[in-house]
Each structure stands twice: as C-alpha cells, then as structure tokens.
Protein backbone atom coordinates (compact mmCIF):
# COMPACT_ATOMS: atom_id res chain seq x y z
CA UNK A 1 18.72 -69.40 7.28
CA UNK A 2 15.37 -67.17 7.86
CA UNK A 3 15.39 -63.87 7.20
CA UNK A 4 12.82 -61.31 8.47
CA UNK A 5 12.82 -57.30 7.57
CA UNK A 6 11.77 -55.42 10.29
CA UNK A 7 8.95 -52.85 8.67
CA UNK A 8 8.99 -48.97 10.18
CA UNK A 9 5.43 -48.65 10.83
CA UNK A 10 4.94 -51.94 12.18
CA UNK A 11 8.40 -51.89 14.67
CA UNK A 12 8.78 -49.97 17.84
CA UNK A 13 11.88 -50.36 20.39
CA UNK A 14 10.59 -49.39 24.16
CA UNK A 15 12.05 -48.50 27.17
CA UNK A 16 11.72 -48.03 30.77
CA UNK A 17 13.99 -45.89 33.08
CA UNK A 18 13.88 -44.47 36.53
CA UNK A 19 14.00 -41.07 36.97
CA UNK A 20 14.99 -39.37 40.30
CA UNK A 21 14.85 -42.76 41.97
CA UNK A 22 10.95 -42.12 42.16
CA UNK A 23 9.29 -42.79 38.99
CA UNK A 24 9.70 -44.84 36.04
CA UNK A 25 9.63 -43.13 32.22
CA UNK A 26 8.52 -45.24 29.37
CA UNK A 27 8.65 -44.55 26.12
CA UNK A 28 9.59 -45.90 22.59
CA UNK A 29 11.13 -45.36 19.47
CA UNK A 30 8.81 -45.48 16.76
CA UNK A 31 10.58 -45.93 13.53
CA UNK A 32 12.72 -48.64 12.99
CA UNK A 33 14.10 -50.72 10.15
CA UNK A 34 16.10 -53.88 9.80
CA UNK A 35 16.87 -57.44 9.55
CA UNK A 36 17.08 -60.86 11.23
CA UNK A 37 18.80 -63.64 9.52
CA UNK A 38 18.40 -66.31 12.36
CA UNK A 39 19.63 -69.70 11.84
CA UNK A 40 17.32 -72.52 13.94
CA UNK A 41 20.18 -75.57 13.28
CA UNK A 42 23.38 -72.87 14.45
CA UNK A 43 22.02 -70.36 15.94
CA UNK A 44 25.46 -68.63 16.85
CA UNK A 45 25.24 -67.63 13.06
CA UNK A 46 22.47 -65.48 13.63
CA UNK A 47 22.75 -61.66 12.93
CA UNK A 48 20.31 -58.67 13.42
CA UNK A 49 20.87 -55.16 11.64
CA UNK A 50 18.66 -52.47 13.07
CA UNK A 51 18.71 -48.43 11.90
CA UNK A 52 16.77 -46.33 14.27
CA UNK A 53 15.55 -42.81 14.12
CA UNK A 54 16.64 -41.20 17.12
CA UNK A 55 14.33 -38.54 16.32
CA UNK A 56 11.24 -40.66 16.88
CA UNK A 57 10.82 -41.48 20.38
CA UNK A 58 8.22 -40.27 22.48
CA UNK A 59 7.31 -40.57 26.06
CA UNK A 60 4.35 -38.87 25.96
CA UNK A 61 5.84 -35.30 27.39
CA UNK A 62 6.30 -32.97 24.23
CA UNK A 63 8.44 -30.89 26.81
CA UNK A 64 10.91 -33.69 27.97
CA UNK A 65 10.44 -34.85 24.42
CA UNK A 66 12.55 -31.97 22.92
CA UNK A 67 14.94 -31.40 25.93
CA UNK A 68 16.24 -35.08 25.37
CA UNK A 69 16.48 -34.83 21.31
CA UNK A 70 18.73 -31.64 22.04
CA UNK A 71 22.37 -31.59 21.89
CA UNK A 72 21.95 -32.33 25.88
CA UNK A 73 21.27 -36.25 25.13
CA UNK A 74 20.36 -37.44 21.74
CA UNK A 75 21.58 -34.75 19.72
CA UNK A 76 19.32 -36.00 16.87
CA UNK A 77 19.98 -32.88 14.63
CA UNK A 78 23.90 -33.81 14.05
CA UNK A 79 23.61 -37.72 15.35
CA UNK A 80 19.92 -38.45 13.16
C-alpha cells in the first residue's frame, strides 16, 4: 500500500459555484492536510483522510470572503 501526506502549503481544494444563475464563483481552500493510502492491486482498500481549514478559502472578494466565514455559512469561529 502507498501512502502520500498531503503538505498545507503545497495542497489547495477548489471550487466552482453559480451564483444567481448568472455567474460562476471560484475559489479555494488553501490549507489542507492529509493522507492517501491507495492500494494499486485492491484498490477498494484505499482510504483518504483530509483536515481542512475552513477559515482559508478565498475567492478573491475580501467582502464575500468574510460574509461566508460568518455564522451565516461557514461559521469558522465555532466550526474551525
């Protein structure tokens, strides 16, 4: 079995959603650790553990930025 460490500053989770059936918002979450233990001959004995910092995402709008880490969406202050 392989296992690979997923590294904060070298990880990022993106994402894409519409918004007001218009546009689409992109942005990503920056810091992120983990592992992979993948398994090439059984592969259904794979397993990934990932810990992301909710606090870390950006989309490039400081403003939207802090509306969605409040307790309206993310919450990240109780739910880090």
């Amino acid at each position: 079995m392989a296992l690979w460490n997923f590294e904060p500053g070298h990880t990022s989770a993106e994402f894409a959603v519409r918004h007001m059936l218009i546009t689409m918002v992109r942005g990503c979450f920056k810091n992120i650790a983990g592992t992979l233990q993948f398994d090439p001959a059984d592969p259904e004995r794979s397993s990934v553990e990932v810990s992301i910092d909710a606090a870390s995402f950006s989309t490039a709008e400081e403003e939207r930025d802090e509306h969605l880490r409040s307790a309206d969406f993310l919450d990240v202050a109780n739910c880090p």
